[in-house]
Protein backbone atom coordinates (compact mmCIF):
# COMPACT_ATOMS: atom_id res chain seq x y z
CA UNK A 1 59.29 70.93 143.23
CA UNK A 2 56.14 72.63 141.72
CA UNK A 3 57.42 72.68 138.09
CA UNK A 4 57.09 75.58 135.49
CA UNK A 5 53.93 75.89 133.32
CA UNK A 6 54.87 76.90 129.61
CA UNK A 7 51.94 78.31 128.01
CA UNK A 8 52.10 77.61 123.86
CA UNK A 9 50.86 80.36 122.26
CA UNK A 10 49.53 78.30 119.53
CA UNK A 11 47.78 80.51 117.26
CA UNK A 12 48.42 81.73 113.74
CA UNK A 13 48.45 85.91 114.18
CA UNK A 14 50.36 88.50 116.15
CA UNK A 15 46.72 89.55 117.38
CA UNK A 16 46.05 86.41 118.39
CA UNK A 17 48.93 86.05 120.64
CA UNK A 18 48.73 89.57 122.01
CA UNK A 19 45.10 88.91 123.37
CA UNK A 20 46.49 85.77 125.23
CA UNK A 21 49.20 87.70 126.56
CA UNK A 22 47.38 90.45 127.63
CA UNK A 23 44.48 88.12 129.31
CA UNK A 24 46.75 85.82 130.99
CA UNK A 25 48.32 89.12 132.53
CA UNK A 26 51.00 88.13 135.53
CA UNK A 27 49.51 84.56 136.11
CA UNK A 28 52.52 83.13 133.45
CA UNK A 29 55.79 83.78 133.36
CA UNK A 30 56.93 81.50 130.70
CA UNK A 31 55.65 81.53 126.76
CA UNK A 32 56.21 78.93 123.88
CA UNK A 33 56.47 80.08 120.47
CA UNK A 34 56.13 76.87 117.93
CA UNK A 35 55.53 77.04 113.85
CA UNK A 36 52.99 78.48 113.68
CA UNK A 37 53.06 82.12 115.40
CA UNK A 38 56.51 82.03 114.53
CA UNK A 39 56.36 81.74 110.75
CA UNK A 40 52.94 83.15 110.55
CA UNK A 41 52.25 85.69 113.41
CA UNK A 42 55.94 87.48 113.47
CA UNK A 43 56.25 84.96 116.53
CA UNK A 44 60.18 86.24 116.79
CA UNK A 45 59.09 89.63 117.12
CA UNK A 46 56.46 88.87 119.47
CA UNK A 47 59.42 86.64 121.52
CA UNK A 48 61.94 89.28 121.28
CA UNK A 49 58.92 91.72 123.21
CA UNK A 50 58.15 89.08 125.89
CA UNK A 51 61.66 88.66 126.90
CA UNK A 52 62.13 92.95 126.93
CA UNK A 53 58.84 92.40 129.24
CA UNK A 54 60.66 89.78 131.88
CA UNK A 55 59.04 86.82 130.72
CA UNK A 56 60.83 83.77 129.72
CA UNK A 57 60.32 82.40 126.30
CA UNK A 58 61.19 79.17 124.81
CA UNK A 59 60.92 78.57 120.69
CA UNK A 60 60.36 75.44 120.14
CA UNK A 61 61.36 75.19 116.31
CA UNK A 62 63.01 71.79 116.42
CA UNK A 63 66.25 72.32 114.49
CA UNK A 64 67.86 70.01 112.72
CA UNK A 65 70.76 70.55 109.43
CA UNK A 66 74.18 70.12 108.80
CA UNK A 67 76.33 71.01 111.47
CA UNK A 68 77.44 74.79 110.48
CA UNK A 69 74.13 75.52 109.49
CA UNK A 70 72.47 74.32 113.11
CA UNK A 71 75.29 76.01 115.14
CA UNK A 72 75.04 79.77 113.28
CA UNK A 73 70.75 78.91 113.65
CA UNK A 74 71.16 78.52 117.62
CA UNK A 75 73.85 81.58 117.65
CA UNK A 76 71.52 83.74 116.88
CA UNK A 77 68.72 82.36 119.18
CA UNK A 78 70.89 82.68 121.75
CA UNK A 79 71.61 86.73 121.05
CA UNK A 80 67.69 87.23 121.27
CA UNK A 81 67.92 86.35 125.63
CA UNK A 82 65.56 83.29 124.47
CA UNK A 83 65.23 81.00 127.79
CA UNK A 84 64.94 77.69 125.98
CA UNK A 85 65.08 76.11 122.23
CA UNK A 86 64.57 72.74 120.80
CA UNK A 87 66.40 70.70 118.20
CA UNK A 88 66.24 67.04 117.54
CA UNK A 89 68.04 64.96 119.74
CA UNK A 90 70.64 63.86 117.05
CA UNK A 91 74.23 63.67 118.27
CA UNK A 92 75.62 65.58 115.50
CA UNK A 93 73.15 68.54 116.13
CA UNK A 94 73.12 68.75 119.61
CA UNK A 95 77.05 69.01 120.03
CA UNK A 96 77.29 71.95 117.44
CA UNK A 97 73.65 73.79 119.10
CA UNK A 98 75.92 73.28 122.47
CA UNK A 99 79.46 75.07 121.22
CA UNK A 100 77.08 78.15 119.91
CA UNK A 101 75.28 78.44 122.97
CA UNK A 102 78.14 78.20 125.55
CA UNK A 103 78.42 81.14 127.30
CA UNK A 104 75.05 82.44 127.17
CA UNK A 105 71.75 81.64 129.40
CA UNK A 106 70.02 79.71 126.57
CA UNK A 107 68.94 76.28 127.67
CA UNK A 108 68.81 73.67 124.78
CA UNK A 109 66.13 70.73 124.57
CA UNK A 110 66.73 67.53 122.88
CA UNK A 111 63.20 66.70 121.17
CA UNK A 112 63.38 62.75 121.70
CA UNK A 113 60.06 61.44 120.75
CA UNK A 114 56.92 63.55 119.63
CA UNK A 115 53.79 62.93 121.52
CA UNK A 116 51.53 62.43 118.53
CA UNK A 117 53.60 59.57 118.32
CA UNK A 118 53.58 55.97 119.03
CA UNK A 119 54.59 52.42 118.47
CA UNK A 120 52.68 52.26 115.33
CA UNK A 121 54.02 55.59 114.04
CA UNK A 122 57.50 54.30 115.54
CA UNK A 123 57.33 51.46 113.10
CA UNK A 124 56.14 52.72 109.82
CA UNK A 125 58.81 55.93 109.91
CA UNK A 126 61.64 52.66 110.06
CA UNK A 127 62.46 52.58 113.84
CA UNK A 128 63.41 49.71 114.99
CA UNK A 129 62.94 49.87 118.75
CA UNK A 130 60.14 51.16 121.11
CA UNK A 131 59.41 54.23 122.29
CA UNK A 132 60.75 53.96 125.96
CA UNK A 133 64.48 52.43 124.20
CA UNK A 134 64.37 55.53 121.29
CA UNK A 135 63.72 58.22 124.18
CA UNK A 136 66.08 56.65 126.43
CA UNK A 137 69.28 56.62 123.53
CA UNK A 138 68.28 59.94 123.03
CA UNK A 139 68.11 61.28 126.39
CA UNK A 140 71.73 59.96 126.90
CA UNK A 141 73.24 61.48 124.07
CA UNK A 142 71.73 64.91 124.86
CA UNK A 143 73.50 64.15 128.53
CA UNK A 144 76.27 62.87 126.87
CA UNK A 145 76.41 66.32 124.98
CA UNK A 146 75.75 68.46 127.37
CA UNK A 147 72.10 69.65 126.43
CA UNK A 148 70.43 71.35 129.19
CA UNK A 149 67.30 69.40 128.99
CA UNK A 150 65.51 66.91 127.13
CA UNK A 151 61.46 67.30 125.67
CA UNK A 152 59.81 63.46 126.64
CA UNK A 153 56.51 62.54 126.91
CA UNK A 154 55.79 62.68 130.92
CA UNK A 155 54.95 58.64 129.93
CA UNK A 156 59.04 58.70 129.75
CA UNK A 157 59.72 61.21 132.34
CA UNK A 158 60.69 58.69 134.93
CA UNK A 159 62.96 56.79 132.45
CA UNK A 160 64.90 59.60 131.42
CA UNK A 161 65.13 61.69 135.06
CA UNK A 162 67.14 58.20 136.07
CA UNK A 163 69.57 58.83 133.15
CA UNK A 164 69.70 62.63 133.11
CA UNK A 165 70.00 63.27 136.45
CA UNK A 166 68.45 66.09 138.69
CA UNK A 167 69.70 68.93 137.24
CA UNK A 168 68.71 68.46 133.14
CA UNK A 169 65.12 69.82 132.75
CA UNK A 170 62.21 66.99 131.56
CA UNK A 171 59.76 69.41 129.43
CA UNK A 172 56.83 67.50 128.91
CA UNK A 173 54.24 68.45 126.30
CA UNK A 174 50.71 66.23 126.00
CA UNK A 175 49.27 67.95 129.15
CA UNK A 176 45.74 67.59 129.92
CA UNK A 177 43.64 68.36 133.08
CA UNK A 178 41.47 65.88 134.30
CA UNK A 179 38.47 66.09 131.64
CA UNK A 180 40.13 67.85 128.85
CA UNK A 181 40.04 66.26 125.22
CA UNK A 182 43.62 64.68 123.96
CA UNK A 183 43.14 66.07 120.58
CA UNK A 184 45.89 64.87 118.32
CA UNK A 185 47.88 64.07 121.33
CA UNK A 186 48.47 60.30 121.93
CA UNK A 187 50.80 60.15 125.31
CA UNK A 188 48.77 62.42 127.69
CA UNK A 189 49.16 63.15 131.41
CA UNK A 190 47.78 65.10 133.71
CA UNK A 191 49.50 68.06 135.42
CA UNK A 192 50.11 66.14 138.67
CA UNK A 193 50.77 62.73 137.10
CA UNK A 194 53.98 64.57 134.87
CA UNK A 195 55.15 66.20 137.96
CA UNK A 196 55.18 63.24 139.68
CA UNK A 197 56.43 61.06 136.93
CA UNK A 198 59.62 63.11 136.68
CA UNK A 199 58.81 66.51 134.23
CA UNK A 200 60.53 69.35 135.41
CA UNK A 201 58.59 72.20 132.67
CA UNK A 202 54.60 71.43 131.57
CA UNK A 203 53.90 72.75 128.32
CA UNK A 204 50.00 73.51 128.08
CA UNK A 205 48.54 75.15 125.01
CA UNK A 206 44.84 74.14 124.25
CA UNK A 207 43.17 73.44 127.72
CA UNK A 208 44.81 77.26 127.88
CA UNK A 209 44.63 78.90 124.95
CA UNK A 210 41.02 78.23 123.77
CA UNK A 211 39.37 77.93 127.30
CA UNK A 212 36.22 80.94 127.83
CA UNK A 213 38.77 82.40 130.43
CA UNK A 214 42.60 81.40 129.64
CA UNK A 215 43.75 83.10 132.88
CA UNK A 216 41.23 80.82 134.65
CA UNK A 217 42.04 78.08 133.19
CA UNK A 218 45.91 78.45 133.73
CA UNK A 219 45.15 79.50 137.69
CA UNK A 220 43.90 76.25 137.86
CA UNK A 221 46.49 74.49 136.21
CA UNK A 222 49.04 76.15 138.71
CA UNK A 223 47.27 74.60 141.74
CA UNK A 224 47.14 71.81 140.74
CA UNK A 225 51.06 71.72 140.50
CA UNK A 226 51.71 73.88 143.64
CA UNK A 227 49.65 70.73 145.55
CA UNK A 228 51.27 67.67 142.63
């Protein structure tokens, strides 16, 4: 399977995003809308437009609150045609996101462990197991829940595509082509390496997003999953 590329439109206006968009042209079919554009570049406007366009779109906003509050947030997600949405992967959450999104096409993603993450970070927030047990406790409850996917580092993909199944997505963020910086990314992979690891959905922002020639740069990207 060649996997979906999710390009993050990480940027802080509705202008911004637009140019992306508009260079990028037909090369990508799926979008990520995070904090950012969404609370400071009307990124739900800007969502609602892709998905009138065809494209698929996927707001990762990580939700997490009291029960009632989490399943009328996801309700309305659901209403907008929104392909995919993230909460953390707390049991409580995840089975009230799953009774408002029954019914419609919205996929929900179980944020396990962030990328910028690791043992260290683990440790001083008051976890008291390792990455690899955390993710894989998580990625059973969101199974257990009936999530339709789970967002891993690709370092986990293998772990949790033995728990989840074949049919759960594995949406890995952290990707870097061979050559590009990590940044504030900690658990990187390659394109290939994720797809081969497990990861059924590659989010790329940065390699993308503030290359000389985004489509370019996502063209390439593609290849090298059609050949992973």
């Amino acid at each position: 399977m060649a996997g979906d590329l999710i390009v993050g439109l990480d940027v802080g206006s509705r202008y911004e995003a637009e140019e992306i968009i508009s260079r990028l042209g037909d090369s990508v079919q799926y979008f990520k809308i995070g904090y950012q554009l969404f609370y400071g570049g009307d990124g739900l406007t800007i969502g609602r437009e892709l998905i009138r366009a065809g494209k698929k779109v996927f707001f990762d906003l990580k939700l997490l609150d009291i029960d009632n509050t989490v399943e009328k947030g996801v309700a309305a997600f659901a209403e907008t045609g929104a392909a995919m949405l993230t909460l953390h992967a707390y049991p409580k959450a995840m089975a009230a996101a799953v009774k408002a999104a029954e019914g419609s096409g919205l996929c929900l993603l179980g944020v396990t462990v962030l990328t910028s993450m690791d043992e260290a970070d683990l440790a001083e927030a008051g976890y008291g197991m390792p990455i690899e047990a955390l993710v894989a406790r998580r990625a059973q409850q969101a199974r257990d829940a009936g999530m339709g996917g789970i967002v891993a580092s690709a370092f986990e993909a293998e772990t949790v595509r033995g728990i989840v199944g074949p049919d759960m997505a594995i949406v890995t963020p952290g990707i870097r082509p061979s050559g590009s910086p990590a940044g504030d990314q900690k658990r990187v992979m390659t394109p290939a390496e994720a797809l081969g690891a497990g990861a059924s959905h590659l989010v790329v922002a940065r390699p993308i997003v503030a290359a000389p020639d985004p489509r370019k740069a996502a063209e390439a990207i593609l290849v090298e999953m059609a050949t992973a």
